[in-house]
C-alpha atoms as a PDB file:
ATOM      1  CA  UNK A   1       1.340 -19.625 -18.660  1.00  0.00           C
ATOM      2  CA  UNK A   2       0.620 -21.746 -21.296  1.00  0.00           C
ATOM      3  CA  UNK A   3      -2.847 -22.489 -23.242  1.00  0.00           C
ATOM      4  CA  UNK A   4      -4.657 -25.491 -21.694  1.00  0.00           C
ATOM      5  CA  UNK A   5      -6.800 -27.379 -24.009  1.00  0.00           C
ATOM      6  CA  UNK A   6      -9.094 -27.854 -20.928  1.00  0.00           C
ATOM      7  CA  UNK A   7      -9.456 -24.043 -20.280  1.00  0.00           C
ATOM      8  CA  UNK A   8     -10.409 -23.139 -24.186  1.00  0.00           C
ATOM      9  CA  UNK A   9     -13.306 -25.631 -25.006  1.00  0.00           C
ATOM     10  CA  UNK A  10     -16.168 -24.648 -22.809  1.00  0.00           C
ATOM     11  CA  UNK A  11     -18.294 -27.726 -21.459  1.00  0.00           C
ATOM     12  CA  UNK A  12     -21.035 -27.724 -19.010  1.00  0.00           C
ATOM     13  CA  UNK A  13     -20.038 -26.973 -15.593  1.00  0.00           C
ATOM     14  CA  UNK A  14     -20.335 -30.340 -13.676  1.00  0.00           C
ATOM     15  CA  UNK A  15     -22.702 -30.594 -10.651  1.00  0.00           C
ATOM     16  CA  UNK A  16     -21.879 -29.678  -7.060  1.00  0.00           C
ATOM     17  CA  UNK A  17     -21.588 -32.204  -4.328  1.00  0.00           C
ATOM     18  CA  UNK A  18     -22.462 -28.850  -1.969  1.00  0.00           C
ATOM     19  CA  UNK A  19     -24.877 -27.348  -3.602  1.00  0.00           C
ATOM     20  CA  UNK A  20     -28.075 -27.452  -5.214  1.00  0.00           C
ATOM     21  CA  UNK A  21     -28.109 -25.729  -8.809  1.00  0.00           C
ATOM     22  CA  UNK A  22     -31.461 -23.425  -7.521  1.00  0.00           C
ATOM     23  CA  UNK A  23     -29.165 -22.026  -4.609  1.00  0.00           C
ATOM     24  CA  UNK A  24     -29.453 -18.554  -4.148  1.00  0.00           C
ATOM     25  CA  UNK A  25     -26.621 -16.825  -3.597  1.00  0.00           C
ATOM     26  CA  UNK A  26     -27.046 -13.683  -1.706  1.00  0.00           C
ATOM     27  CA  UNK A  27     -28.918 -15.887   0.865  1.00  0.00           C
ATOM     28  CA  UNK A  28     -28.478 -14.244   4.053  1.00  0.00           C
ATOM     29  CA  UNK A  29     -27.387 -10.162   2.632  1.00  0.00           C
ATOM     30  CA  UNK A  30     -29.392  -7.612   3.273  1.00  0.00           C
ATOM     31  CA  UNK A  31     -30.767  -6.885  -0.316  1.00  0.00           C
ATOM     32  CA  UNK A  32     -32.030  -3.467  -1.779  1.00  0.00           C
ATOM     33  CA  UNK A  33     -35.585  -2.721  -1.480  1.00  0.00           C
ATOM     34  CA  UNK A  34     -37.680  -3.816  -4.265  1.00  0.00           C
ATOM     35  CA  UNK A  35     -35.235  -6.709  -4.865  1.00  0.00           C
ATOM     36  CA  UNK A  36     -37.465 -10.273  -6.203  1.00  0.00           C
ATOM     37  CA  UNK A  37     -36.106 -13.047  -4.973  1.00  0.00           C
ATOM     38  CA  UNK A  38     -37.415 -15.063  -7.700  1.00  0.00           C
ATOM     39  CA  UNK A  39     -35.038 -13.444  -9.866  1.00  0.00           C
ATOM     40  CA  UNK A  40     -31.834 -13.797  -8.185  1.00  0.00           C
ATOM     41  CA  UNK A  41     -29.064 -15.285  -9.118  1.00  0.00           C
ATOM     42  CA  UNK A  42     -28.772 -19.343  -8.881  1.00  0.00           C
ATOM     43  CA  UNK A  43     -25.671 -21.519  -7.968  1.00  0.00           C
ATOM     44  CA  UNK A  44     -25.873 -23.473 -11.404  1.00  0.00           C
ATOM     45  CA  UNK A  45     -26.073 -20.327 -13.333  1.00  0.00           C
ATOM     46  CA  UNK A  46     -22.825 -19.234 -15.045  1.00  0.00           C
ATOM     47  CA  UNK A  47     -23.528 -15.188 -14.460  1.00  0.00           C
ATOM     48  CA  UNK A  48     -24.457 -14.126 -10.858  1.00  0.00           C
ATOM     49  CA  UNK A  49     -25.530 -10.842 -10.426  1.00  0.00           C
ATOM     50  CA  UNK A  50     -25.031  -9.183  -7.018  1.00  0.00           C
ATOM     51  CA  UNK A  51     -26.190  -6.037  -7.675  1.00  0.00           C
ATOM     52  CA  UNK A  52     -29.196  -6.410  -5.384  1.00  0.00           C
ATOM     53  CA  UNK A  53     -26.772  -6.674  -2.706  1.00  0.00           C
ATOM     54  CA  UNK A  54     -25.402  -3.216  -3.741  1.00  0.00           C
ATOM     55  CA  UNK A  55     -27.100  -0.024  -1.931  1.00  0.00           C
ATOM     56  CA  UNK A  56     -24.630   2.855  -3.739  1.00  0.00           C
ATOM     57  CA  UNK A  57     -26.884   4.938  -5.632  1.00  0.00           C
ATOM     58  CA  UNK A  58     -24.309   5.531  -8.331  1.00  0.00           C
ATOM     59  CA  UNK A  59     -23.568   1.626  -8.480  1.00  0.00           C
ATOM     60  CA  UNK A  60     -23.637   0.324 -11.872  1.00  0.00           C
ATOM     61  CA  UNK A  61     -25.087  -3.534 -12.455  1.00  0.00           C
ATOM     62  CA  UNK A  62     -23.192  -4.238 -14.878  1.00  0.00           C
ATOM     63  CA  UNK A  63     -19.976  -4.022 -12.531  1.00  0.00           C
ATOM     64  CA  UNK A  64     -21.605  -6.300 -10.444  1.00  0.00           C
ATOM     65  CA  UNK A  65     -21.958  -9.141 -12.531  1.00  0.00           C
ATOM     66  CA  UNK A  66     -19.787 -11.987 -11.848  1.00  0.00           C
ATOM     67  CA  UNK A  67     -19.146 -14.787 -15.232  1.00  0.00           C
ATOM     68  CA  UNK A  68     -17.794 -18.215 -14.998  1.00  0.00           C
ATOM     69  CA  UNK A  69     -18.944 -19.026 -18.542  1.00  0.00           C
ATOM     70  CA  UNK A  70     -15.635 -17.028 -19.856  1.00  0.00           C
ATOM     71  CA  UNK A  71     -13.892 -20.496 -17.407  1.00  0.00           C
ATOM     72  CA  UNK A  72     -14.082 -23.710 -20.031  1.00  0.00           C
ATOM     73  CA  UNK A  73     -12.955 -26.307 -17.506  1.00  0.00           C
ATOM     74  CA  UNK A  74     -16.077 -27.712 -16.079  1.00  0.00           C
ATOM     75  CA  UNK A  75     -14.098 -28.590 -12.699  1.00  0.00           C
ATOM     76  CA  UNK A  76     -12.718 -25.320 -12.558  1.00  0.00           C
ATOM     77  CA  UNK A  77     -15.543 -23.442 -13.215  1.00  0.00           C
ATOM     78  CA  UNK A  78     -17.626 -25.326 -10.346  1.00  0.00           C
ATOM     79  CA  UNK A  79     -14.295 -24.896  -8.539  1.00  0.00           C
ATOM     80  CA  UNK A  80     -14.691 -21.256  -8.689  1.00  0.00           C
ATOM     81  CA  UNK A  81     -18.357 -20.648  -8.137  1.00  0.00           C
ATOM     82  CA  UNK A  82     -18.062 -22.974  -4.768  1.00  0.00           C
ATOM     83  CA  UNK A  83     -15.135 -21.236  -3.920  1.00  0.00           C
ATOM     84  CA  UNK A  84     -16.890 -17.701  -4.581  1.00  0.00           C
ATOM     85  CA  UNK A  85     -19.709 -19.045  -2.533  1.00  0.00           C
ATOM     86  CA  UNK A  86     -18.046 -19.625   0.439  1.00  0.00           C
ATOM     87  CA  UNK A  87     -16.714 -15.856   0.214  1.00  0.00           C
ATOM     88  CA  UNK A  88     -19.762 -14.192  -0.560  1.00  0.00           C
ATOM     89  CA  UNK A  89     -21.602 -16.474   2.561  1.00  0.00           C
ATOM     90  CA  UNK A  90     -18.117 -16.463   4.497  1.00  0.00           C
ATOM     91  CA  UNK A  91     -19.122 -20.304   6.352  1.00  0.00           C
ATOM     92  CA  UNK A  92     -15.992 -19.509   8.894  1.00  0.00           C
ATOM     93  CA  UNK A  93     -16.315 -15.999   9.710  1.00  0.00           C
ATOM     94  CA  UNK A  94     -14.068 -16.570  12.290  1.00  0.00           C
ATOM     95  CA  UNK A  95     -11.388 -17.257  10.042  1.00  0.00           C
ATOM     96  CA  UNK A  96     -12.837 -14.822   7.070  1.00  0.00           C
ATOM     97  CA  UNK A  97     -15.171 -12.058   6.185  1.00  0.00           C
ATOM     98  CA  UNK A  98     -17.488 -12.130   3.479  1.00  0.00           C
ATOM     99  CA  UNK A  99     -16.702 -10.810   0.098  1.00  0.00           C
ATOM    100  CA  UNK A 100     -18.081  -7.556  -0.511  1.00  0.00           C
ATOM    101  CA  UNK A 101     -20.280  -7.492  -4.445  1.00  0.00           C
ATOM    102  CA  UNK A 102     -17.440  -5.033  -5.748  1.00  0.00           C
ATOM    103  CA  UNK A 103     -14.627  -6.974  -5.098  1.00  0.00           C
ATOM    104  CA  UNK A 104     -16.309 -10.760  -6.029  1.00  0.00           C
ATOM    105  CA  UNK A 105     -14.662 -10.109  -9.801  1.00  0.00           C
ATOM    106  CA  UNK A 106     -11.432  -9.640  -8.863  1.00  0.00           C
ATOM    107  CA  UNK A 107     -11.521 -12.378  -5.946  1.00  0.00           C
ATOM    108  CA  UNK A 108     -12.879 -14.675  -8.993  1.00  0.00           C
ATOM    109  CA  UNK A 109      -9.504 -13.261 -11.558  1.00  0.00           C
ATOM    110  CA  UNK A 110      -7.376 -15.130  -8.527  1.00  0.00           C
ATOM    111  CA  UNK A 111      -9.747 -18.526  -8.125  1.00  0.00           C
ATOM    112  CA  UNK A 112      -8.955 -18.738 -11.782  1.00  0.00           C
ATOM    113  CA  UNK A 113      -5.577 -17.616 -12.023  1.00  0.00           C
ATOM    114  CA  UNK A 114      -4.713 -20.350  -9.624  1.00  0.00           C
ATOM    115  CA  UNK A 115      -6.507 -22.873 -11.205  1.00  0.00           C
ATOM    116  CA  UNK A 116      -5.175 -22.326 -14.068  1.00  0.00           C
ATOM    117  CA  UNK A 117      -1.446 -22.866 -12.978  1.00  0.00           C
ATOM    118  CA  UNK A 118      -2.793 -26.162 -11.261  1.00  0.00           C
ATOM    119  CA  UNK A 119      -3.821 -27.165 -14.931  1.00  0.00           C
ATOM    120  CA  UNK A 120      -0.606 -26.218 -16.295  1.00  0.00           C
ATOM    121  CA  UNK A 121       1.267 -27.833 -12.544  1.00  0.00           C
ATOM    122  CA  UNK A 122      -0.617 -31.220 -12.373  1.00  0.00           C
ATOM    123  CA  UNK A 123      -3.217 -31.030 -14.733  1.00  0.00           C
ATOM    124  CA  UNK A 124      -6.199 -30.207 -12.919  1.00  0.00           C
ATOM    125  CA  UNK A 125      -7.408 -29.078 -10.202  1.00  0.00           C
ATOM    126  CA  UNK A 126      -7.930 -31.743  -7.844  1.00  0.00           C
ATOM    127  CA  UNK A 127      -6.758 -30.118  -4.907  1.00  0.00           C
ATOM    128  CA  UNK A 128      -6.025 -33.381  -3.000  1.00  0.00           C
ATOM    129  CA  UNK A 129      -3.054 -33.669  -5.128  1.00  0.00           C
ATOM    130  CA  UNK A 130      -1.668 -30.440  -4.296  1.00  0.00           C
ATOM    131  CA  UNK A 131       1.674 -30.655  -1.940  1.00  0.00           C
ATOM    132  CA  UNK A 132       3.512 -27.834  -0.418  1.00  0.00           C
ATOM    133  CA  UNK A 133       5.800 -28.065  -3.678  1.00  0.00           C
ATOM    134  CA  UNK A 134       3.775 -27.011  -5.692  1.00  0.00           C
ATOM    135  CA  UNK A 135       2.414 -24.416  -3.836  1.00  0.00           C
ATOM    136  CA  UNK A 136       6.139 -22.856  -3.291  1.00  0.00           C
ATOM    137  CA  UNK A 137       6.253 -22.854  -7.319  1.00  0.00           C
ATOM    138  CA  UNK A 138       3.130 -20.873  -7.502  1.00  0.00           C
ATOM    139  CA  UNK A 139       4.955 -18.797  -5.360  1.00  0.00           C
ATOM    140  CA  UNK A 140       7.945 -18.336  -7.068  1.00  0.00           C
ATOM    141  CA  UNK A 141       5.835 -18.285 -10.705  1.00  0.00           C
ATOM    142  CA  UNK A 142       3.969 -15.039  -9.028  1.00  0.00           C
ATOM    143  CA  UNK A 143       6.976 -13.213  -7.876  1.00  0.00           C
ATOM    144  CA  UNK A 144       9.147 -14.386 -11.201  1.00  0.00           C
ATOM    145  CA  UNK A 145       8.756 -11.439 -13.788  1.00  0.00           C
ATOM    146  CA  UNK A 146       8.760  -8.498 -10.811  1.00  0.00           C
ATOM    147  CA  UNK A 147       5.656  -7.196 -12.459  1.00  0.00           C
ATOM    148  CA  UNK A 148       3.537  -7.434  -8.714  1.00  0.00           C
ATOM    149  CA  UNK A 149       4.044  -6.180  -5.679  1.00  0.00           C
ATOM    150  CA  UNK A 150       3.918  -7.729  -2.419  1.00  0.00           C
ATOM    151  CA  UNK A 151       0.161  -6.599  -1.724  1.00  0.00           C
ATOM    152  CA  UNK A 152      -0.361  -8.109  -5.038  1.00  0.00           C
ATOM    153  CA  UNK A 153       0.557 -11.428  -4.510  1.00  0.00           C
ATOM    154  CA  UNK A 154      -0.865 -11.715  -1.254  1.00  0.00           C
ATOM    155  CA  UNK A 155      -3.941 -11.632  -3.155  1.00  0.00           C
ATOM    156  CA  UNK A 156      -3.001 -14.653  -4.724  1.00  0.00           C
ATOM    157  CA  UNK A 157      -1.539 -16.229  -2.099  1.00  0.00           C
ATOM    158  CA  UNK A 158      -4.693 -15.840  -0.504  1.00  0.00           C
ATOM    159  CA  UNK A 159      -7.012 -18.411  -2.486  1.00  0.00           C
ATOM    160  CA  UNK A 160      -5.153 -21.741  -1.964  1.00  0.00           C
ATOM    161  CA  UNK A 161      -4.918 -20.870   2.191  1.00  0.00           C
ATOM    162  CA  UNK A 162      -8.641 -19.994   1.610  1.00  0.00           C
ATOM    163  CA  UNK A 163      -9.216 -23.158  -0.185  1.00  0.00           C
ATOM    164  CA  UNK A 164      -7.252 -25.085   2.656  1.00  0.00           C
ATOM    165  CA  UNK A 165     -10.099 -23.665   4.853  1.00  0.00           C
ATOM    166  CA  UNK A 166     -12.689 -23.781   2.874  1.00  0.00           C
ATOM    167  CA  UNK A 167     -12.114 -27.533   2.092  1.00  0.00           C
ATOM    168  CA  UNK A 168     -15.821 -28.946   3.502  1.00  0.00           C
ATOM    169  CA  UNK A 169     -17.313 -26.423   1.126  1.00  0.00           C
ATOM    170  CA  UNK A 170     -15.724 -27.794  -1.837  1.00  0.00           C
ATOM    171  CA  UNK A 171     -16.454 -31.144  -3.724  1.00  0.00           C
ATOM    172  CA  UNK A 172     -13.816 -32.893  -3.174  1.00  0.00           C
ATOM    173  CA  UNK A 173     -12.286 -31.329  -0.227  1.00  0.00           C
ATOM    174  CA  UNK A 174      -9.987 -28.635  -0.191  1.00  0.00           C
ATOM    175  CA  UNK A 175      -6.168 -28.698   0.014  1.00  0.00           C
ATOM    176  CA  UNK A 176      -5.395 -30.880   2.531  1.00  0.00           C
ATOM    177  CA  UNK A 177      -2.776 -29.262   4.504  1.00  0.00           C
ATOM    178  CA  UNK A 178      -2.113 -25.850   6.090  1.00  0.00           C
ATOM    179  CA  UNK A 179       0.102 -23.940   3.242  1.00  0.00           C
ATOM    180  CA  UNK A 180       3.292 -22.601   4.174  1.00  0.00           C
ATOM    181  CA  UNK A 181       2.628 -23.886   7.726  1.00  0.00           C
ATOM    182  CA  UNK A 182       0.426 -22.083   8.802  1.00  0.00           C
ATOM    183  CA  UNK A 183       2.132 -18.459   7.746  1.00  0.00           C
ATOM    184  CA  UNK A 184      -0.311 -15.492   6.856  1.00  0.00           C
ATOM    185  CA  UNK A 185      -0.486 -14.258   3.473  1.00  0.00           C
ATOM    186  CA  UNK A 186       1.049 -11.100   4.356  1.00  0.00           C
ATOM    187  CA  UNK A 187       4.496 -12.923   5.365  1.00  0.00           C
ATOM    188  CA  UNK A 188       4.123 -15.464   2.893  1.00  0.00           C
ATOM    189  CA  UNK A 189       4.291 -12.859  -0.019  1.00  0.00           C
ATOM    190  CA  UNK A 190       7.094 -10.481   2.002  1.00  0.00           C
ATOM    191  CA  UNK A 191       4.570  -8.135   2.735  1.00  0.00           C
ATOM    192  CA  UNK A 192       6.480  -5.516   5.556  1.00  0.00           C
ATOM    193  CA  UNK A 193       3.745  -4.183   7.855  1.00  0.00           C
ATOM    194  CA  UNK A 194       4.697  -1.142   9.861  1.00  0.00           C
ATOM    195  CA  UNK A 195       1.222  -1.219  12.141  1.00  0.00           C
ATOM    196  CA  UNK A 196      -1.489  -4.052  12.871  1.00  0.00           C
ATOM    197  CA  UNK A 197      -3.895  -4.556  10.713  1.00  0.00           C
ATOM    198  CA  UNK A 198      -6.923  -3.316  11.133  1.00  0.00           C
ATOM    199  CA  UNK A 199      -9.546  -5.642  12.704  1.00  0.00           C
ATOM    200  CA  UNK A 200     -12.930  -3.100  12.741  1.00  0.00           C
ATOM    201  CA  UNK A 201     -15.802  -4.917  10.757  1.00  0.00           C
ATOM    202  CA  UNK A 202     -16.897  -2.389   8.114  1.00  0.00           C
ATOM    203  CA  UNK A 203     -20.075  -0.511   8.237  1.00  0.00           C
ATOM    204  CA  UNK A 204     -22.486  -2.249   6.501  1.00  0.00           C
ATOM    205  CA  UNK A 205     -23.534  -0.681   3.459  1.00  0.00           C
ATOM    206  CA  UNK A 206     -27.079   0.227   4.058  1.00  0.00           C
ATOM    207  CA  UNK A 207     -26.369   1.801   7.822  1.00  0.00           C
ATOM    208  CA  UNK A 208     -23.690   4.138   5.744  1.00  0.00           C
ATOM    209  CA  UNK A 209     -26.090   4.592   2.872  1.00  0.00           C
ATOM    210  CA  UNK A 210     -28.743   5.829   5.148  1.00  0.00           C
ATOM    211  CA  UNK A 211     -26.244   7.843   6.890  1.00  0.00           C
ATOM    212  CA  UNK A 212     -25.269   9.503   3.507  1.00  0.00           C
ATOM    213  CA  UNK A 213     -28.729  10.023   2.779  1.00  0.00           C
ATOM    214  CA  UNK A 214     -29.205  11.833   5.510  1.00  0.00           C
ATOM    215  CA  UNK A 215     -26.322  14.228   5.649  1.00  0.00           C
ATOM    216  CA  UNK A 216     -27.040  14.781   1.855  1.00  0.00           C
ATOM    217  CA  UNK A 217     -30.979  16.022   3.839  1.00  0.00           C
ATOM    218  CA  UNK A 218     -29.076  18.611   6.348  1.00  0.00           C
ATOM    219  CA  UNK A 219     -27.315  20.350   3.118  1.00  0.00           C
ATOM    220  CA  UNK A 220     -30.355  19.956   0.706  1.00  0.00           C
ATOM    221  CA  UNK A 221     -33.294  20.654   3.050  1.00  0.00           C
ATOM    222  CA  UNK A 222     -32.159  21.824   6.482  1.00  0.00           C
ATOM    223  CA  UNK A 223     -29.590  24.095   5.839  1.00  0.00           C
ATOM    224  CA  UNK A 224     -30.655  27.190   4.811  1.00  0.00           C
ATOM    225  CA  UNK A 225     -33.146  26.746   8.690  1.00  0.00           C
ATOM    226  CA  UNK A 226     -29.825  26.340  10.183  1.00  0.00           C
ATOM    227  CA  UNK A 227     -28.022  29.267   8.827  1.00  0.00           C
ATOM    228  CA  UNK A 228     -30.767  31.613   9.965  1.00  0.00           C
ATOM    229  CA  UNK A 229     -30.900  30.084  13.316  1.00  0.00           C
ATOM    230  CA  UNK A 230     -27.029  30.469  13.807  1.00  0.00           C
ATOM    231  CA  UNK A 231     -27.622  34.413  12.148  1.00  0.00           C
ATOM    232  CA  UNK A 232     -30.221  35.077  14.714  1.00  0.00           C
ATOM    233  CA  UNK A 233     -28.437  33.282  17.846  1.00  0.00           C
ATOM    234  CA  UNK A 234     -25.389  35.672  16.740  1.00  0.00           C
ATOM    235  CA  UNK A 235     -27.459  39.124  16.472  1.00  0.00           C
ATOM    236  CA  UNK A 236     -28.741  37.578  20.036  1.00  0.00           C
ATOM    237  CA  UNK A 237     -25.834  37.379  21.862  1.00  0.00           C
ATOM    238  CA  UNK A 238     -24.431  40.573  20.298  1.00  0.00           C
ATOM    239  CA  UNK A 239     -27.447  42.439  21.605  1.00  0.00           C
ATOM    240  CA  UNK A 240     -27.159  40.954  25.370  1.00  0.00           C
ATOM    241  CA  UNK A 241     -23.371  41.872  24.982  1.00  0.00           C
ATOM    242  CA  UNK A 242     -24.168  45.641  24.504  1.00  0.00           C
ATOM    243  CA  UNK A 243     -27.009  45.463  26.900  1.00  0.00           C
ATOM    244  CA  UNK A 244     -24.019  43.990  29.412  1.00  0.00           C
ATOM    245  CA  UNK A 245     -21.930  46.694  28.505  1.00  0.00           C
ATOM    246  CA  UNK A 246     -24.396  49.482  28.593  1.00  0.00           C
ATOM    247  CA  UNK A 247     -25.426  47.710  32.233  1.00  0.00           C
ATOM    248  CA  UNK A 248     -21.911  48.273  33.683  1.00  0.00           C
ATOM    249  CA  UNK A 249     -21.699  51.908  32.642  1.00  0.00           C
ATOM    250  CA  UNK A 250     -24.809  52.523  35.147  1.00  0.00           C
ATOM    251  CA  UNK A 251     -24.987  52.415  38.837  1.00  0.00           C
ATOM    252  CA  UNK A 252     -26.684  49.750  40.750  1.00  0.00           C
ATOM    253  CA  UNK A 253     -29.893  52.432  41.153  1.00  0.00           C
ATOM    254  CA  UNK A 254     -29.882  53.537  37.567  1.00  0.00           C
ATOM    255  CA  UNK A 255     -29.302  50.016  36.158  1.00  0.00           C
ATOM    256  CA  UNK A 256     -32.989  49.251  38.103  1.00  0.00           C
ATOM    257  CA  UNK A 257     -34.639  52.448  37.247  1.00  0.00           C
ATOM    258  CA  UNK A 258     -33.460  51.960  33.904  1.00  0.00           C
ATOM    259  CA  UNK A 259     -35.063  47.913  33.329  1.00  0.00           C
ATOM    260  CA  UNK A 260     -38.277  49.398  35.097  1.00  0.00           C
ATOM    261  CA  UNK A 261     -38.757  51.967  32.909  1.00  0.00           C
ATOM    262  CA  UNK A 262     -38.063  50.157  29.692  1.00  0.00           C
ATOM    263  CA  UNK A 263     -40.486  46.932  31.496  1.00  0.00           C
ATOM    264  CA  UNK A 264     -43.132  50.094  31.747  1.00  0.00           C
ATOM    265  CA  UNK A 265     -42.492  51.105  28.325  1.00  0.00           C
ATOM    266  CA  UNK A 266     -43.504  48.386  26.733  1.00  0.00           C
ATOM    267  CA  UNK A 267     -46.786  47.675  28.659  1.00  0.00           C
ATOM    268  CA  UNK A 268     -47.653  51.119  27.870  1.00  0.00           C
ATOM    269  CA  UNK A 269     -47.188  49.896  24.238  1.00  0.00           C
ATOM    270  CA  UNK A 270     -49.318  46.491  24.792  1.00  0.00           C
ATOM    271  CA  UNK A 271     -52.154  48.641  26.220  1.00  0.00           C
END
């Protein structure tokens, strides 16, 4: 793809008809504990960090930081943090799940790789002037060195259905008709599926965090309680299995005479 004057002089990002610049952008996700609000990310700024939204331990913030200021095109920049937006809040969630914070950078790589063909297509990215032509030759420009696979481009594929969609939540509207008629991403990119997909929402990430934490408690502090329990249960049952066995060596008469004499025994021994 060729160099676009627009996309190597960085200008100010221009202002959403959406959105207010002091947005805040994990509005709505359950945030880690300690997490100000006052310093969370804002629409208008041009790095949004999501870490707060992230509840792995091991989770580093720096992998959670999402940049539009490396995007010089003003319109494609706001392009991309409205279209970002919409995934992280997911506005249609019958139609789309939102974005998880570890996969926001790479959903951003295909906002921008997109835009960046519709710079080099029609010179900008006004997406009313997009036409099913030129979405076929995004297609084709995907699929033309062999260097993705299908899974791959359905990725791409994915953003200009999404920002059919998604059009109320862009300034300007989205693209104004359903690309590729309607077809999924999946047969658009000749994607062969051998099962259905599944549909199972994930577990959200503090119910399996606290569930981690508390496994990580039964090997750490419970354990070595539960190991002696299961040691004495077993010396348990192997004593009642050789008083069993000793039992049905004895007549009826000697089994009795035999309990009442031990039962005896060990009143004797109480005092």
């Amino acid at each position: 793809m060729s160099a676009n004057p627009a996309i190597t002089t960085a200008r100010p990002s221009l202002p959403s008809a959406i959105h207010a610049d002091d947005v805040d952008i994990l509005a709505g996700r359950p945030l880690r504990p300690g997490s100000e609000h006052s310093m969370l990310s804002r629409f208008g700024e041009d790095v949004w960090d999501l870490s707060p939204a992230m509840f792995r331990a091991n989770a580093r913030p720096a992998a959670f930081r999402v940049d539009f200021g490396a995007i010089a095109d003003p319109a494609l920049r706001r392009l991309a943090k409205e279209y970002m937006l919409a995934r992280l809040q997911a506005p249609l969630r019958s139609y789309r799940g939102p974005c998880g914070p570890s996969t926001a950078k790479g959903t951003l790589l295909f906002l921008r790789h997109f835009g960046e063909f519709l710079h080099d297509r029609i010179g900008s990215v006004e997406l009313a002037r997009v036409d099913q032509q030129v979405l076929d030759a995004y297609l084709a420009h995907l699929g033309g060195d062999g260097a993705r696979s299908s899974q791959q481009i359905r990725l791409y594929v994915d953003v200009p259905i999404d920002l059919h969609h998604f059009g109320p939540w862009v300034t300007g509207g989205g693209i104004p008709f359903l690309p590729w008629g309607g077809r999924t991403a999946s047969n658009v990119s000749g994607r062969s599926r051998t099962s259905s997909e599944n549909t199972t929402p994930r577990i959200p990430e503090p119910v399996i965090g606290a569930l981690l934490h508390w496994s990580m408690r039964y090997v750490d502090v419970f354990a070595p309680d539960i190991l002696a329990a299961r040691e004495e249960l077993d010396r348990l049952e192997a004593r009642a299995a050789q008083i069993i066995a000793e039992d049905a060596r004895r007549t009826r008469h000697e089994r009795f005479r035999y309990r009442l004499r031990t039962w005896l025994e060990a009143r004797r021994a109480e005092g």
